[in-house]
N, C-alpha and C. Protein backbone atom coordinates (compact mmCIF):
# COMPACT_ATOMS: atom_id res chain seq x y z
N UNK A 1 0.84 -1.18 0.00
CA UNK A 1 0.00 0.00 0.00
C UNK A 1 0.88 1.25 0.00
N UNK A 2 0.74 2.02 -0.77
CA UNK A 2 1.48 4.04 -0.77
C UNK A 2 1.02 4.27 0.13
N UNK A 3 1.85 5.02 0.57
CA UNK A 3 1.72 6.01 1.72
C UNK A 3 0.57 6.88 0.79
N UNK A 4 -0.10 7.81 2.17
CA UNK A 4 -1.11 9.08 1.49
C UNK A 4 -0.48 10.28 0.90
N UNK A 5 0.95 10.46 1.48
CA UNK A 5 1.93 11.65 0.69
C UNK A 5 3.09 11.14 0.81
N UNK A 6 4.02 11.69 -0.70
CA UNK A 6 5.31 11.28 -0.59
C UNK A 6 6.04 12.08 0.24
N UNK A 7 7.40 11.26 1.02
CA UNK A 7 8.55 11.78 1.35
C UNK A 7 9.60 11.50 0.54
N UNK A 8 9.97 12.59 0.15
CA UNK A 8 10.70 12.44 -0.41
C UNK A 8 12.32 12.53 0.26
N UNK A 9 12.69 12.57 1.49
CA UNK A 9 13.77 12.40 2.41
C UNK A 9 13.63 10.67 2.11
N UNK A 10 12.68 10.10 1.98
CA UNK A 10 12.66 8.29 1.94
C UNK A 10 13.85 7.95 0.98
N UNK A 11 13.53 8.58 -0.49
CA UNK A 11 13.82 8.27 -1.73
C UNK A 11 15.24 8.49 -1.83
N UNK A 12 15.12 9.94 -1.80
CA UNK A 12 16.02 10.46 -2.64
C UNK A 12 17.58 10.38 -1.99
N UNK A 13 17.70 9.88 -0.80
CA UNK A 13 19.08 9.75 -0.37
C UNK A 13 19.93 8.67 -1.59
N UNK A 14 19.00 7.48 -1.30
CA UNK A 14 19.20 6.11 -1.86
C UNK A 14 19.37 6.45 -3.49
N UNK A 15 18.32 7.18 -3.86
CA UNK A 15 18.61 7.20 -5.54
C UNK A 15 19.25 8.14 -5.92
N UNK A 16 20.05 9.30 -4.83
CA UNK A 16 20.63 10.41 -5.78
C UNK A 16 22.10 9.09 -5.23
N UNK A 17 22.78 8.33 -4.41
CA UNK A 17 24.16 7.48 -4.45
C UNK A 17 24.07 6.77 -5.22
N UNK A 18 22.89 6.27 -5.89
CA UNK A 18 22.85 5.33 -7.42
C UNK A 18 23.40 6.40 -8.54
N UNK A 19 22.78 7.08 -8.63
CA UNK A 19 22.72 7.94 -9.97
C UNK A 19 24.27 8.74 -9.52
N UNK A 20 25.03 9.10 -8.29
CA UNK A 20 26.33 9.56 -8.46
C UNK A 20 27.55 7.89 -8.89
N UNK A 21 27.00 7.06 -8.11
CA UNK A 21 28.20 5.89 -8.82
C UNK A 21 27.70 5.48 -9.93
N UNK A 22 26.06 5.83 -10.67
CA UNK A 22 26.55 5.79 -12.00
C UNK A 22 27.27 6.30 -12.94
N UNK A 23 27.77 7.44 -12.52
CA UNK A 23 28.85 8.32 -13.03
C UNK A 23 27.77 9.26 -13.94
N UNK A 24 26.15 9.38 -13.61
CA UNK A 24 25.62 10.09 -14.69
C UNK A 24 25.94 11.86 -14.50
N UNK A 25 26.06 12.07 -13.21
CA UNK A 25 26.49 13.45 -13.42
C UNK A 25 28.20 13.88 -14.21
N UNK A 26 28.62 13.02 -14.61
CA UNK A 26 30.21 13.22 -15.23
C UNK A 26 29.73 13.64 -16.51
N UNK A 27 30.15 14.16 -17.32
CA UNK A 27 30.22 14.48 -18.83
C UNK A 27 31.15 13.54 -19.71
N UNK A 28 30.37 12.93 -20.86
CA UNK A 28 31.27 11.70 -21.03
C UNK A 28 32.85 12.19 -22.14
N UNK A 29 33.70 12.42 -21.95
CA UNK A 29 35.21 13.09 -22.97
C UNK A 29 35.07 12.08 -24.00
N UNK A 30 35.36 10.71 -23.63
CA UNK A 30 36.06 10.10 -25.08
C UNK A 30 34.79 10.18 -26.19
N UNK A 31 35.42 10.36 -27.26
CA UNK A 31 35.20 10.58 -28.40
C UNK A 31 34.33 11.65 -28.80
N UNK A 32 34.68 13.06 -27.68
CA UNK A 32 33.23 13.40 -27.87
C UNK A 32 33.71 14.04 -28.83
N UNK A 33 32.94 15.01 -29.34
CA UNK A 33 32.85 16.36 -30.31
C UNK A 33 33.27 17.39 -30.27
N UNK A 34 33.58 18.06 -29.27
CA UNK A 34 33.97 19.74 -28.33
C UNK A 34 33.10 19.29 -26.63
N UNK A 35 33.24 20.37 -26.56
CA UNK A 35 32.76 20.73 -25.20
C UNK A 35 31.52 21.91 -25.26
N UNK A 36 30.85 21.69 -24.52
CA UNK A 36 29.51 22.70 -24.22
C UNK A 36 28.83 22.60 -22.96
N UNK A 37 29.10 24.02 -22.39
CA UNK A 37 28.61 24.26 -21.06
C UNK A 37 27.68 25.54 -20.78
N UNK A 38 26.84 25.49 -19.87
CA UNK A 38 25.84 26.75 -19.32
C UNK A 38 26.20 26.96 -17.93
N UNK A 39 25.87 27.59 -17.69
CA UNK A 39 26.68 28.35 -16.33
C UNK A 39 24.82 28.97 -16.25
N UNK A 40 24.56 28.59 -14.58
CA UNK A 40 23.34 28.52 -14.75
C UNK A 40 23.17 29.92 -12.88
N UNK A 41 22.79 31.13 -13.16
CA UNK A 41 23.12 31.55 -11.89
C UNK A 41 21.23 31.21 -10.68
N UNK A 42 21.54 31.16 -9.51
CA UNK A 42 20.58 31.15 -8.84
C UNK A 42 19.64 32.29 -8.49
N UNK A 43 18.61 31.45 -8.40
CA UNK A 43 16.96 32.72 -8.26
C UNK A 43 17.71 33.74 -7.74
N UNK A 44 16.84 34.83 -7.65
CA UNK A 44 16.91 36.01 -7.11
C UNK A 44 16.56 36.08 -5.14
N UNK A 45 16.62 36.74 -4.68
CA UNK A 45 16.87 36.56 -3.29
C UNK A 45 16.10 37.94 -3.04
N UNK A 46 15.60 38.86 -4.35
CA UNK A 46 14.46 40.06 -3.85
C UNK A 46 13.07 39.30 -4.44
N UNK A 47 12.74 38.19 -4.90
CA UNK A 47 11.58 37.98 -4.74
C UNK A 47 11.34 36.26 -4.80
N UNK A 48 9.91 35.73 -5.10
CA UNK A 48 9.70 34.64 -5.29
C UNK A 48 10.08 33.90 -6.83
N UNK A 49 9.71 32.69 -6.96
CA UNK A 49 10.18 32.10 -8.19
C UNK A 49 8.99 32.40 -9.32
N UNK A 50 9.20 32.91 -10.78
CA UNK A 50 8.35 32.91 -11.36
C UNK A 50 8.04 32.13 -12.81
N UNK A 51 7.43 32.09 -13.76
CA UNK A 51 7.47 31.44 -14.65
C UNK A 51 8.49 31.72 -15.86
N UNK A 52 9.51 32.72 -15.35
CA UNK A 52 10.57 33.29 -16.07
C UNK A 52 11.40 32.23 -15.81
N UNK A 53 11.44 31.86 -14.77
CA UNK A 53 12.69 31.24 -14.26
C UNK A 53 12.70 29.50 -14.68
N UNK A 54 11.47 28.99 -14.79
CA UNK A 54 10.84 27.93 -14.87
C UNK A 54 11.06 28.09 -16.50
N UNK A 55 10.84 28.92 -17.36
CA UNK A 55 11.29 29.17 -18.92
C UNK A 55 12.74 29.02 -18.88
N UNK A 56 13.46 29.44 -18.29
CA UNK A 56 14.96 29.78 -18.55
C UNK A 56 15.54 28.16 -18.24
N UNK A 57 15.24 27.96 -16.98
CA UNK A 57 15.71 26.15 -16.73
C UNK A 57 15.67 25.47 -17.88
N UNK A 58 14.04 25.47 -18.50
CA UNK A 58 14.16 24.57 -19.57
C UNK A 58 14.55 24.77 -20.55
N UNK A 59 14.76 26.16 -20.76
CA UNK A 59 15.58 26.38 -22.23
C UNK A 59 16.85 25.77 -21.98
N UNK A 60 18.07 26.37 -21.09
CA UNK A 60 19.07 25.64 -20.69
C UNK A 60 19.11 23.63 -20.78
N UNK A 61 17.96 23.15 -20.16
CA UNK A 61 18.05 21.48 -20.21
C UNK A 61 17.80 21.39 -21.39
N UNK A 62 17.30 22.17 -22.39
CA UNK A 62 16.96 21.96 -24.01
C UNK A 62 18.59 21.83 -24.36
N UNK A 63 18.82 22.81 -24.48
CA UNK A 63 20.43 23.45 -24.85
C UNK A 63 21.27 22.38 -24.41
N UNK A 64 21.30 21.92 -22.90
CA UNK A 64 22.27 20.56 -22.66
C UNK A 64 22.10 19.27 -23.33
N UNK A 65 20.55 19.17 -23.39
CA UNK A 65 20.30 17.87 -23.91
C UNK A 65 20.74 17.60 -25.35
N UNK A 66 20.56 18.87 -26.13
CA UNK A 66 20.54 18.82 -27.45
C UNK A 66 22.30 18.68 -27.69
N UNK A 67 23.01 19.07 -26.59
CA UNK A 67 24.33 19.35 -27.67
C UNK A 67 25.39 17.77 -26.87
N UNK A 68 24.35 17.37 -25.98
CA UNK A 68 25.02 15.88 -25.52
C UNK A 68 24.47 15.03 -26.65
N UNK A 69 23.81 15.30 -27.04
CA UNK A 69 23.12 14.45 -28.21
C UNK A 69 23.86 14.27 -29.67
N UNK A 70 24.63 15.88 -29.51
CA UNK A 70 25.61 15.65 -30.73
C UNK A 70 27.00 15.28 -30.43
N UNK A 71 26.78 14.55 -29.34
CA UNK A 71 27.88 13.86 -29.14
C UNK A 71 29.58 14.97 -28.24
N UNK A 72 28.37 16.07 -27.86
CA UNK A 72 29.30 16.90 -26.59
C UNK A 72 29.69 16.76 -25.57
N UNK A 73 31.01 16.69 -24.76
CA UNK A 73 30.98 16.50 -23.44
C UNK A 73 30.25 17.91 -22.44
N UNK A 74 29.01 18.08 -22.41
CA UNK A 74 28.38 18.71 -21.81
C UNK A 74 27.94 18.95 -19.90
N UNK A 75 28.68 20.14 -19.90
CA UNK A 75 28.76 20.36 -18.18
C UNK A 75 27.67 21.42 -18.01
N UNK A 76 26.83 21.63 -17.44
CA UNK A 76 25.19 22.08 -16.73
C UNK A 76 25.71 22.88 -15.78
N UNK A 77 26.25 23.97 -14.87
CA UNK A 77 26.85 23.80 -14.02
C UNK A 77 25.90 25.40 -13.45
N UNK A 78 25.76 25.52 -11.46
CA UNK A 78 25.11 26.42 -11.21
C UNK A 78 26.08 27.26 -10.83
N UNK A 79 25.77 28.59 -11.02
CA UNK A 79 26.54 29.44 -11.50
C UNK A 79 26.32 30.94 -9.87
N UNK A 80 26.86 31.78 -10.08
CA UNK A 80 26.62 32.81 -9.38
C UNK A 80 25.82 33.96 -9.71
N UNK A 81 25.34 34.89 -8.88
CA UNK A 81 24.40 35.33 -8.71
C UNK A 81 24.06 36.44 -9.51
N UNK A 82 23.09 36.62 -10.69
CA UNK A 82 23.14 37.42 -11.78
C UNK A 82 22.06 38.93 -11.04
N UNK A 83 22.17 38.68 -10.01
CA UNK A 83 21.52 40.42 -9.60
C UNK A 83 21.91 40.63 -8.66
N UNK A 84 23.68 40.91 -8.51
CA UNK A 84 24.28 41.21 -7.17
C UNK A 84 23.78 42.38 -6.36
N UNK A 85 23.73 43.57 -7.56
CA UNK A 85 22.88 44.83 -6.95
C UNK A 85 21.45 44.81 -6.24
N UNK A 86 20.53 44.07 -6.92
CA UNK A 86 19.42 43.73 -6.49
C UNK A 86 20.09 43.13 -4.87
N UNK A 87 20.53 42.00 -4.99
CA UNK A 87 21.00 41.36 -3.35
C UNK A 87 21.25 41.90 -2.79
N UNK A 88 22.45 43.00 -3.09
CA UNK A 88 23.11 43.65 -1.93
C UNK A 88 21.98 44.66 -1.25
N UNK A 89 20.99 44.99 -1.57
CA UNK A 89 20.09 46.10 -1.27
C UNK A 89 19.31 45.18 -0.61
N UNK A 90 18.86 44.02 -1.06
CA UNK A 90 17.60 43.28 0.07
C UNK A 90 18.76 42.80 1.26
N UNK A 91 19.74 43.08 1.45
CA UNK A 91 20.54 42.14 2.62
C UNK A 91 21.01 43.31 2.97
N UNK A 92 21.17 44.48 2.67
CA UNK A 92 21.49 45.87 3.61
C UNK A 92 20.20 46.24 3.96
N UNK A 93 19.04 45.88 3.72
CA UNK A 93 17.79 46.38 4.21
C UNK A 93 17.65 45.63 5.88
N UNK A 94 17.47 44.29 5.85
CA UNK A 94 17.82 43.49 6.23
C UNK A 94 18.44 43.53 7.60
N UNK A 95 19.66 43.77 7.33
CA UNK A 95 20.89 44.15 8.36
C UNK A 95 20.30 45.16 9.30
N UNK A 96 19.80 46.29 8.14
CA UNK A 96 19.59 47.93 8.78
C UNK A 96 18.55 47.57 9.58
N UNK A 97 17.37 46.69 9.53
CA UNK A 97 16.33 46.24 10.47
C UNK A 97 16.60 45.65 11.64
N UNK A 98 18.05 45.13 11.35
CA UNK A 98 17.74 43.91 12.69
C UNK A 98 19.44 44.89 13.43
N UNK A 99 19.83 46.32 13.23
CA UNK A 99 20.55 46.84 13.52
C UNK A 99 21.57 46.48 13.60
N UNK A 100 22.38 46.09 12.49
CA UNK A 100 23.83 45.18 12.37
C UNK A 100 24.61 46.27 11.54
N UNK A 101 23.42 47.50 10.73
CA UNK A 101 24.66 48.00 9.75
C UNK A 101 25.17 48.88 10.19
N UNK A 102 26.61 48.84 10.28
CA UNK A 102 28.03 50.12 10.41
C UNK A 102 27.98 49.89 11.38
N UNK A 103 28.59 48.72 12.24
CA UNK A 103 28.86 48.23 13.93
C UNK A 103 30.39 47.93 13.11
């Protein structure tokens, strides 16, 4: 019998040490074609997640999938933070609230 909701703490320990000694996160070199990589930076930290972001992922897994397909050693990789200005202003707001800034 299923449980009434998944946990996913059950699963995913067990199947993300399968899927690392399958070596599927490696990019395969021999014989490939070139190399092709995305550099992928994380959400924003001044708001919630939106359907921009949910577009952009999959364009990127399009882009990986397609160029492992032509036989690329293809690296996916998450990247740093593409609205530092935006950040630095929600985390000096932040600070200035909970009275930490210019100590």
């Amino acid at each position: 019998m299923l449980d009434k909701t998944f946990d996913p703490t059950a699963a995913e320990p067990r199947l993300y040490a399968v899927w690392e000694a399958s070596g599927g996160f490696a990019p395969r070199t021999e014989g490939a074609a070139g190399a092709y990589s995305i550099v992928i930076p994380p959400p924003n930290v001044t708001g919630s997640l939106h359907i921009g972001h949910a577009l952009n992922n999959t364009l990127q897994d399009i882009l990986a999938r397609y160029h492992r397909m032509k036989g690329k050693a293809v690296l996916w990789l998450p990247g740093t933070d593409h609205a530092g200005i935006a950040t630095q202003m929600v985390v000096e707001r932040q600070l200035a609230a909970a009275g930490t800034v210019g100590r």
